[in-house]
N, C-alpha and C. Protein backbone atom coordinates (compact mmCIF):
# COMPACT_ATOMS: atom_id res chain seq x y z
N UNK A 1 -46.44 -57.69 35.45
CA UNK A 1 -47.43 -58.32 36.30
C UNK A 1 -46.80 -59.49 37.08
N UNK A 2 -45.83 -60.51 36.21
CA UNK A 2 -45.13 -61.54 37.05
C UNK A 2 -44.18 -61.02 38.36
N UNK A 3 -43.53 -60.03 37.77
CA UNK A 3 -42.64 -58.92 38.89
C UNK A 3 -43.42 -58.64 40.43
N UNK A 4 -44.98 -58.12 40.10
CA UNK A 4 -45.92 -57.68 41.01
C UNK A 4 -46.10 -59.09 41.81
N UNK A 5 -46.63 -59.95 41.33
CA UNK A 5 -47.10 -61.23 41.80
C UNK A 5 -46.00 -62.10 42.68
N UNK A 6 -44.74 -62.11 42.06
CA UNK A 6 -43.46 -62.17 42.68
C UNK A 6 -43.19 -61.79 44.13
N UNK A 7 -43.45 -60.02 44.07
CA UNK A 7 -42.60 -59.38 45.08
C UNK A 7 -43.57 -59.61 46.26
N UNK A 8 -45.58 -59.42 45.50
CA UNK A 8 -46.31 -60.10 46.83
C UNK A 8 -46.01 -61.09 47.35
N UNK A 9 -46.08 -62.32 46.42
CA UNK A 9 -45.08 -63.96 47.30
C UNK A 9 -43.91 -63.79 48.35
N UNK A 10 -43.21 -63.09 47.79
CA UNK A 10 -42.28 -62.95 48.10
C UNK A 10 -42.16 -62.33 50.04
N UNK A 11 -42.89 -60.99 49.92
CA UNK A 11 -43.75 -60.71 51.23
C UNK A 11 -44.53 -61.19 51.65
N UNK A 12 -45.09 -62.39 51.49
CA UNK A 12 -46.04 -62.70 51.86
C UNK A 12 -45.33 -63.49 52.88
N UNK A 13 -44.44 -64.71 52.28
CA UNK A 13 -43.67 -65.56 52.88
C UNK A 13 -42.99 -64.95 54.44
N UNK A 14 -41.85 -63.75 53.40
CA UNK A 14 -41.50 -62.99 54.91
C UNK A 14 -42.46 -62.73 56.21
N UNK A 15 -43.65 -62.00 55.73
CA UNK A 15 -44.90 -61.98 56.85
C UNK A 15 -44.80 -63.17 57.68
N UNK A 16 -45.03 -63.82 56.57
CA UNK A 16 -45.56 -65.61 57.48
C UNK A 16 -44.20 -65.79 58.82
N UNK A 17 -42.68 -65.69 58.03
CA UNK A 17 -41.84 -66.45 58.96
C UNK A 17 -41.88 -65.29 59.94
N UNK A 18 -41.65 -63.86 59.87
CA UNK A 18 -41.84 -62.95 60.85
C UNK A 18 -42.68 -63.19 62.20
N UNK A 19 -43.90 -63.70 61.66
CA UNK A 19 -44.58 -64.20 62.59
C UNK A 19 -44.73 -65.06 63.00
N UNK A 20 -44.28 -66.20 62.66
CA UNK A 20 -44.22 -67.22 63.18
C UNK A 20 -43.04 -67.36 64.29
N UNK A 21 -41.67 -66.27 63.63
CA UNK A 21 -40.75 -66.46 64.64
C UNK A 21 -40.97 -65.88 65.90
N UNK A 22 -42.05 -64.66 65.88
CA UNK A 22 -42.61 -63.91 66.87
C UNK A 22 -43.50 -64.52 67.87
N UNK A 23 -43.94 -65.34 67.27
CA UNK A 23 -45.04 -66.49 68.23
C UNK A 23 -44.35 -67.41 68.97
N UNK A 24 -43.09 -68.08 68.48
CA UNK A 24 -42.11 -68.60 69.12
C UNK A 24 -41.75 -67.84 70.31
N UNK A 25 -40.79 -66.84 69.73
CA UNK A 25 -41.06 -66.18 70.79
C UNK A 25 -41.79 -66.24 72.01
N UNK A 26 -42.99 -65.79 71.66
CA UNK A 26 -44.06 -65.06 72.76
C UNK A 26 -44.39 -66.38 73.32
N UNK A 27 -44.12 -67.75 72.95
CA UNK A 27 -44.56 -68.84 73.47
C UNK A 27 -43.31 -69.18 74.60
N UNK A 28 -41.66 -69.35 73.70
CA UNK A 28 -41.19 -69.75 74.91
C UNK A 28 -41.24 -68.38 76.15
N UNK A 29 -41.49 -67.36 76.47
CA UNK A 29 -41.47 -66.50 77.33
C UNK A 29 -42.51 -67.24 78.29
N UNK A 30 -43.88 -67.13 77.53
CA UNK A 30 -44.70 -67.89 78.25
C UNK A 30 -44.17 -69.13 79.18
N UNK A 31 -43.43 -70.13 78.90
CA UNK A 31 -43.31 -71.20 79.24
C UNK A 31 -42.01 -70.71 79.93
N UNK A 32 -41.39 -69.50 79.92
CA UNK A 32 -40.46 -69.26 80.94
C UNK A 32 -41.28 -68.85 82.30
N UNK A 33 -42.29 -68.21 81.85
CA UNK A 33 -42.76 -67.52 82.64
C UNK A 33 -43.65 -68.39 83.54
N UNK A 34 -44.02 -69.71 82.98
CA UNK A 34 -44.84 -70.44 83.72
C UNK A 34 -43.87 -71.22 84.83
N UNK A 35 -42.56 -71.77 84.35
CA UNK A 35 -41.45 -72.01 85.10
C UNK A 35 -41.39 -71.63 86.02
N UNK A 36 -40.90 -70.22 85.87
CA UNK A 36 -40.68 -69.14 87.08
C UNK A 36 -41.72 -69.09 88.19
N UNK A 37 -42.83 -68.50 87.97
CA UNK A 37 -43.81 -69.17 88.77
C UNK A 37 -43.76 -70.60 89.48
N UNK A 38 -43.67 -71.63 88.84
CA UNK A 38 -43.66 -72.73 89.47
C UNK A 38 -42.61 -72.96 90.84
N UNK A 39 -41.15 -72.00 89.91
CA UNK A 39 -40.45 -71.87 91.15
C UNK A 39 -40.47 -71.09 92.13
N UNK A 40 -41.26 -69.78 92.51
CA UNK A 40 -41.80 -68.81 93.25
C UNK A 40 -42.77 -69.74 94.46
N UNK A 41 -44.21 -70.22 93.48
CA UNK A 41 -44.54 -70.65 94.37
C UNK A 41 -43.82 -71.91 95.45
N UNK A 42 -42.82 -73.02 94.50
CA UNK A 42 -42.48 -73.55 95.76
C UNK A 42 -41.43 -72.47 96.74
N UNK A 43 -40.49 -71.74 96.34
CA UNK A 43 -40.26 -71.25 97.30
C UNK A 43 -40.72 -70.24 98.40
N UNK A 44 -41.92 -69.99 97.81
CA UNK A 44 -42.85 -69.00 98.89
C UNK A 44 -44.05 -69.73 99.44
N UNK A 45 -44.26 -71.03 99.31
CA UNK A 45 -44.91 -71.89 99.72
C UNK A 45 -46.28 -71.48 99.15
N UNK A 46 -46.82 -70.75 97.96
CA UNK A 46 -47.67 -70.14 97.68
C UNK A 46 -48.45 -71.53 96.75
N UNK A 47 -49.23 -72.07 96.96
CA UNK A 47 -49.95 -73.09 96.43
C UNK A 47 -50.86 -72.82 95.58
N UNK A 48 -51.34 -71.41 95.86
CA UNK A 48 -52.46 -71.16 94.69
C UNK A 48 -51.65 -70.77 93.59
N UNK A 49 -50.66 -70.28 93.95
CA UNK A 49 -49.68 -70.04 92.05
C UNK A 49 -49.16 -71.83 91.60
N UNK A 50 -49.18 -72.57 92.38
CA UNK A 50 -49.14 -74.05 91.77
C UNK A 50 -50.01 -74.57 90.91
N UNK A 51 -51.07 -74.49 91.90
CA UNK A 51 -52.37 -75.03 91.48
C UNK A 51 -52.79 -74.18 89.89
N UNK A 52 -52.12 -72.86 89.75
CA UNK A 52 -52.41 -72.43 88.32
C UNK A 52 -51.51 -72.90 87.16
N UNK A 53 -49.99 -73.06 87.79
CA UNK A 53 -49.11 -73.84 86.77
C UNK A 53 -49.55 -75.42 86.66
N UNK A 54 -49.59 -75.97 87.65
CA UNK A 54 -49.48 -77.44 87.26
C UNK A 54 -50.76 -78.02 86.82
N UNK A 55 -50.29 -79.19 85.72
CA UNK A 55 -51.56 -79.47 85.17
C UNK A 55 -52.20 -80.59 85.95
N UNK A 56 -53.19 -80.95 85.70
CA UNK A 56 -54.14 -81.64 86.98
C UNK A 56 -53.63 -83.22 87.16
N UNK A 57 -53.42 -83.76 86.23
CA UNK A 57 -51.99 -84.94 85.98
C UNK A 57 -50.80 -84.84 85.82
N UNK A 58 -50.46 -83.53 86.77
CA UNK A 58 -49.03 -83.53 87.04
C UNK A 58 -48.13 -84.52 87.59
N UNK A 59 -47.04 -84.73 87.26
CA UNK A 59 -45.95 -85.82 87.77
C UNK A 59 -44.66 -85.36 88.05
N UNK A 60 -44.12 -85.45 89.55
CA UNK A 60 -42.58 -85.16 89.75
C UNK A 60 -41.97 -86.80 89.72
N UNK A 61 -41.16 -86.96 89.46
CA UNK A 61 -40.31 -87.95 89.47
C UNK A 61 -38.55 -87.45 89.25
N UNK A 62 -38.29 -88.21 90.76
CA UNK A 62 -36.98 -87.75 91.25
C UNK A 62 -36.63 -89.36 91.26
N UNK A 63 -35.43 -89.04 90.58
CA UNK A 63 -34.13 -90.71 90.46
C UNK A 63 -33.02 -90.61 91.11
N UNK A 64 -33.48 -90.47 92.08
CA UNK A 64 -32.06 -90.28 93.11
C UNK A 64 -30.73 -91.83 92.92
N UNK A 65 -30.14 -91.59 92.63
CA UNK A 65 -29.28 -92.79 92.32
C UNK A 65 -28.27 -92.79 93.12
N UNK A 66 -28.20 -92.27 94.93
CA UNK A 66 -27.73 -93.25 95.52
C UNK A 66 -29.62 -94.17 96.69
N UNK A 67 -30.63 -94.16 96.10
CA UNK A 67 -31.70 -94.89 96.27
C UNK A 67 -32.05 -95.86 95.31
N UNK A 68 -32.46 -97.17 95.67
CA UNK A 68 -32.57 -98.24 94.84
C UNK A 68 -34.29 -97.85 93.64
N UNK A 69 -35.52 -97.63 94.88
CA UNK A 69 -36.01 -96.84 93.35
C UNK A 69 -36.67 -95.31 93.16
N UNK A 70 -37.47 -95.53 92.30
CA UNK A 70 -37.64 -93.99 91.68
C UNK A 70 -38.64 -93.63 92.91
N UNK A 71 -38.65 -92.22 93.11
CA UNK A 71 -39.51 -91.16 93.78
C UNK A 71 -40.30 -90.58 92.99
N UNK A 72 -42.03 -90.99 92.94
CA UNK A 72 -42.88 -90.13 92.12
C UNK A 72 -44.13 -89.88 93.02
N UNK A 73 -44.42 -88.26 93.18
CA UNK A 73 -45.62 -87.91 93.55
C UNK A 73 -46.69 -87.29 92.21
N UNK A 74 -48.14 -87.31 93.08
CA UNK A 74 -48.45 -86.54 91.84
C UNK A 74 -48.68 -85.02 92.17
N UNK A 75 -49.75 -84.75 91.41
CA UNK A 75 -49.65 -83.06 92.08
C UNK A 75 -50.03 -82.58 93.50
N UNK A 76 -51.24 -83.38 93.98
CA UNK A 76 -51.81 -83.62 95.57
C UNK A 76 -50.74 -83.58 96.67
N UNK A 77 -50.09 -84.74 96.49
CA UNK A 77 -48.84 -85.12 96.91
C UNK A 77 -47.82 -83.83 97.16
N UNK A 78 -47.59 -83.51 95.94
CA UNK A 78 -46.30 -82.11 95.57
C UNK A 78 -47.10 -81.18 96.32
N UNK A 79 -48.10 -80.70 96.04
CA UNK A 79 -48.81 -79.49 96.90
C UNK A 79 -49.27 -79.73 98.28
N UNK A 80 -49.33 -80.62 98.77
CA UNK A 80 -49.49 -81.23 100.13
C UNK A 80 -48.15 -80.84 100.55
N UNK A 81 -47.07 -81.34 100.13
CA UNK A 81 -46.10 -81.13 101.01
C UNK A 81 -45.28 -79.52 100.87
N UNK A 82 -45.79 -78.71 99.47
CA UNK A 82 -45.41 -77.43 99.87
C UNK A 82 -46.07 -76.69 100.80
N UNK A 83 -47.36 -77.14 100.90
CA UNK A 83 -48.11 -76.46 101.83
C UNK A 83 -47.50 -77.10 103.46
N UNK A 84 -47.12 -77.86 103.74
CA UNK A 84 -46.67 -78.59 104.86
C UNK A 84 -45.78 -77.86 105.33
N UNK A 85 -44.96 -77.88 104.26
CA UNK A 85 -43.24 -76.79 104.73
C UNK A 85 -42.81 -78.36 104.35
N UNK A 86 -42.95 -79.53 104.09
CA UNK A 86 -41.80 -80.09 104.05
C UNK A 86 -41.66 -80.04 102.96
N UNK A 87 -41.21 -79.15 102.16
CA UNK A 87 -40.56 -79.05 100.83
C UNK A 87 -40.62 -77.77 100.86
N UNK A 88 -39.53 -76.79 99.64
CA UNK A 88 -39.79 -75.57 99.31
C UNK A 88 -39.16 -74.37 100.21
N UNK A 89 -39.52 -73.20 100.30
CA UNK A 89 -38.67 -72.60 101.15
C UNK A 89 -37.78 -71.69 100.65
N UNK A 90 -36.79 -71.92 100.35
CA UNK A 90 -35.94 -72.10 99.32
C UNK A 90 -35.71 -70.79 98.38
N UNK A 91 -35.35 -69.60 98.44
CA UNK A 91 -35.36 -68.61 97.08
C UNK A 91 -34.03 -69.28 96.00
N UNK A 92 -34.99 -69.86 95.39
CA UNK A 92 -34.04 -70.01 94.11
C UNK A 92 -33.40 -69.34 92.86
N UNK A 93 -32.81 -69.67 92.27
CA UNK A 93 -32.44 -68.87 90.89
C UNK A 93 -32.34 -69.65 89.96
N UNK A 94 -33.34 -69.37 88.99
CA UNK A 94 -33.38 -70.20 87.87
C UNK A 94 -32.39 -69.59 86.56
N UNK A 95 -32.53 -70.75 86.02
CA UNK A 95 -31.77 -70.73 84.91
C UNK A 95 -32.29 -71.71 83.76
N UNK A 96 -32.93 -71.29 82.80
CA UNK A 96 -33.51 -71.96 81.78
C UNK A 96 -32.80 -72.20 80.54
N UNK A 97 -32.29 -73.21 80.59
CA UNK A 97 -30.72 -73.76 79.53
C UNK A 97 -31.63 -74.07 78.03
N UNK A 98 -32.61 -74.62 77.94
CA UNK A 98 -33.38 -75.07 76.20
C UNK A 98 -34.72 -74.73 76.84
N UNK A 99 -35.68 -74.45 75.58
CA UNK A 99 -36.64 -74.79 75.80
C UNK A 99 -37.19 -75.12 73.95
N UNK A 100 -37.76 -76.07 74.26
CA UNK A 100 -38.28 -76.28 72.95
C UNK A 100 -39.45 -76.43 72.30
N UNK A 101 -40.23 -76.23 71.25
CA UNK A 101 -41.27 -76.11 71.51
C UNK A 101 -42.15 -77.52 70.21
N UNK A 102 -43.36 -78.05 70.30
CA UNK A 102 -43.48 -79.03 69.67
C UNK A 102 -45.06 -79.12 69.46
N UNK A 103 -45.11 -78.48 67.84
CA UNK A 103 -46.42 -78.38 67.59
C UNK A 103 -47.43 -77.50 67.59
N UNK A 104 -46.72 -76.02 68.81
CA UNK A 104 -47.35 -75.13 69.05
C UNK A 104 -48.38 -75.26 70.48
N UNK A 105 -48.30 -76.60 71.30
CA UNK A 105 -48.80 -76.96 72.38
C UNK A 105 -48.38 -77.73 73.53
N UNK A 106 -47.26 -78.38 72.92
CA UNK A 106 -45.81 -79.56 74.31
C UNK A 106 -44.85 -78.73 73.57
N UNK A 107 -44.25 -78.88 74.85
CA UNK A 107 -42.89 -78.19 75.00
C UNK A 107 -42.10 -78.82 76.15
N UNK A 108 -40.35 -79.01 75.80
CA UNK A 108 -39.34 -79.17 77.18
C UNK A 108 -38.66 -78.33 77.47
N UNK A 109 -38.15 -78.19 78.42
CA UNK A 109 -37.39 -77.37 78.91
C UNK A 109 -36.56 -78.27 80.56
N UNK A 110 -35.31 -77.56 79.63
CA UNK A 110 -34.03 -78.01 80.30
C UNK A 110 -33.89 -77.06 81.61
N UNK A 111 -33.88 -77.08 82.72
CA UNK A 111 -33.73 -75.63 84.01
C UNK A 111 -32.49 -76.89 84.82
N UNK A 112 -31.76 -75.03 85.55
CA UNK A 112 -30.90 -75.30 87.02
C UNK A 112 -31.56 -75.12 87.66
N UNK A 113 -32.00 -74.93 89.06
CA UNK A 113 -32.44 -73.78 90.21
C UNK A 113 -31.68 -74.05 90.40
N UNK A 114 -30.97 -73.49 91.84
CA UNK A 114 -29.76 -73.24 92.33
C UNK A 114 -30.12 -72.47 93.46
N UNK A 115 -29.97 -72.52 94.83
CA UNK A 115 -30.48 -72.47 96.40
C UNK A 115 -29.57 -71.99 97.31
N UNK A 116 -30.20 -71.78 98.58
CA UNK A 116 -28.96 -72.39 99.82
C UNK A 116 -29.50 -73.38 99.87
N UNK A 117 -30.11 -74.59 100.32
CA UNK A 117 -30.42 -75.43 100.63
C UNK A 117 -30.06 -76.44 100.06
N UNK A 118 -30.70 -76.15 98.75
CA UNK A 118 -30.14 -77.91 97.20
C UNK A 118 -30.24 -77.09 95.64
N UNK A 119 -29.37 -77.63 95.07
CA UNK A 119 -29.37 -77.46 93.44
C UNK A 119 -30.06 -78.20 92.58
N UNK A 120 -31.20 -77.78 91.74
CA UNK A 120 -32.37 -78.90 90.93
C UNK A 120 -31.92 -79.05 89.75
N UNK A 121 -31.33 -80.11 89.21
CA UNK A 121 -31.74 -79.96 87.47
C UNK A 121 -32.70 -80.90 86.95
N UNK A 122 -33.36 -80.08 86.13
CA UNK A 122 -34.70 -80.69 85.65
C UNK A 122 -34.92 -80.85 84.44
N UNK A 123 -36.12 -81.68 83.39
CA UNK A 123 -36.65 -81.93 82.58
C UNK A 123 -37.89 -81.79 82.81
N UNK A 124 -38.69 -80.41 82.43
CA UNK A 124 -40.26 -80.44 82.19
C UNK A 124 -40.79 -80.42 80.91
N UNK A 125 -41.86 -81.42 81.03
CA UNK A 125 -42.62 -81.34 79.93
C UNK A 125 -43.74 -80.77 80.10
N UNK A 126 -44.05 -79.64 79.75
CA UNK A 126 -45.12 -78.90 79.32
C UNK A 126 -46.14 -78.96 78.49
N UNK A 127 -47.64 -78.81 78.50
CA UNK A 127 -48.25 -78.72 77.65
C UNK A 127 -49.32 -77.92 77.89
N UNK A 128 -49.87 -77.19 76.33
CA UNK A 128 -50.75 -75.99 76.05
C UNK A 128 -52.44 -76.07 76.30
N UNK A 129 -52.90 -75.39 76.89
CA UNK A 129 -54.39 -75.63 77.48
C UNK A 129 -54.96 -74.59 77.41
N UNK A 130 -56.03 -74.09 76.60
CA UNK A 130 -56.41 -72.69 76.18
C UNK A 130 -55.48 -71.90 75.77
N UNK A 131 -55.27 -71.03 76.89
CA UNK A 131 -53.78 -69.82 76.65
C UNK A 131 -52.83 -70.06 77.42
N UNK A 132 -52.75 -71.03 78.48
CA UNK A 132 -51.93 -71.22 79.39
C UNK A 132 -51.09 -72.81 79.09
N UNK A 133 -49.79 -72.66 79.70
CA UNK A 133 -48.99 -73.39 79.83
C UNK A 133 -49.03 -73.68 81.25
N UNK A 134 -49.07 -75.37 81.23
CA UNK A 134 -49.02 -76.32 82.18
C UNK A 134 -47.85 -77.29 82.59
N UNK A 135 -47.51 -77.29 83.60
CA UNK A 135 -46.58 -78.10 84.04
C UNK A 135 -47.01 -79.71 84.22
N UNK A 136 -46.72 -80.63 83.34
CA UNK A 136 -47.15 -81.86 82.96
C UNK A 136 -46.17 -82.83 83.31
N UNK A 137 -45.44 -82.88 83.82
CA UNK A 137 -44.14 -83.54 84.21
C UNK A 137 -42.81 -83.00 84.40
N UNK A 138 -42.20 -83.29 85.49
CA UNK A 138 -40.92 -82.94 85.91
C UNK A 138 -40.10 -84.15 86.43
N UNK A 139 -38.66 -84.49 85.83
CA UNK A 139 -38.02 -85.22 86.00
C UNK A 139 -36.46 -84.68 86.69
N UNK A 140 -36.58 -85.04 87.83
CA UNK A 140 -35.54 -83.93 88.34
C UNK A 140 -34.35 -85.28 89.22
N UNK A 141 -33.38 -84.06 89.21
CA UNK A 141 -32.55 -84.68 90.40
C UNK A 141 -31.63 -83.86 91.11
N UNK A 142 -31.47 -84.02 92.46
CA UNK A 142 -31.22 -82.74 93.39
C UNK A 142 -29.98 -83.19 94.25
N UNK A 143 -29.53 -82.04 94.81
CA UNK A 143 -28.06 -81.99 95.07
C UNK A 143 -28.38 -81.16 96.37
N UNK A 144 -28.21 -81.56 97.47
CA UNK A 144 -28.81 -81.23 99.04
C UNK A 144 -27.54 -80.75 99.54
N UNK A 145 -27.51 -79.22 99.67
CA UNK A 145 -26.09 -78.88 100.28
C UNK A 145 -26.33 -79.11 102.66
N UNK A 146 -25.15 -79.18 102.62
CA UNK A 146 -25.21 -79.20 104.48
C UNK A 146 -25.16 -77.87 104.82
């Protein structure tokens, strides 16, 4: 009977981490996938795929360090000017270096894009809202080719 009781524990546990590693999973995809999007719409100037990634207190903040200070819009701002054309454009290629996840609802993630135009590397912080992943901050800094 201890044998029986054992080998259930024993599966039971496995179940648990199985799935849990599977949810990982299925979460960072998600949060790749919300990325990707984010970078689609700026480069297709598509605002309604923004307006579904970014969260409603979204923040870009760019530290350009040959400028004395920081560059921060909020989301109005950021979607104002993709819709403008002055930003975006751009078919990029991402590249998602970490993503990590914290709690089962914030998450970062480390990205390149990479352009003709400019090269981004970024820090987003993400966070979980029903079923969807939101873009909650981006800390970037960009490399403007001629």
């Amino acid at each position: 009977m201890k044998t029986v009781k054992l080998k259930l524990l024993v599966m039971a546990i496995a179940s648990f981490c199985f799935f849990t590693q599977l949810n990982a999973q299925n979460m960072k995809k998600e949060i790749e996938a919300t990325i990707s999007n984010y970078a689609k719409g700026g480069d297709n100037h598509d605002t309604g795929l923004l307006q579904t990634v970014l969260h409603d207190d979204y923040r870009l903040v760019w530290n350009d360090k040959t400028k004395p200070d920081l560059f921060i819009a909020d989301k109005a701002t950021f979607i104002g000017n993709i819709e403008q054309k002055v930003w975006g454009g751009d078919k990029r290629k991402v590249d998602i270096k970490i993503t990590e996840v914290f709690d089962g609802n914030n998450a970062l993630a480390r990205v390149t894009m990479t352009g003709a135009k400019a090269d981004f590397e970024s820090v987003y912080t993400l966070v979980r809202q029903g079923d969807e992943w939101k873009i909650l901050h981006e800390l970037v800094t960009a490399k403007f080719k001629q």
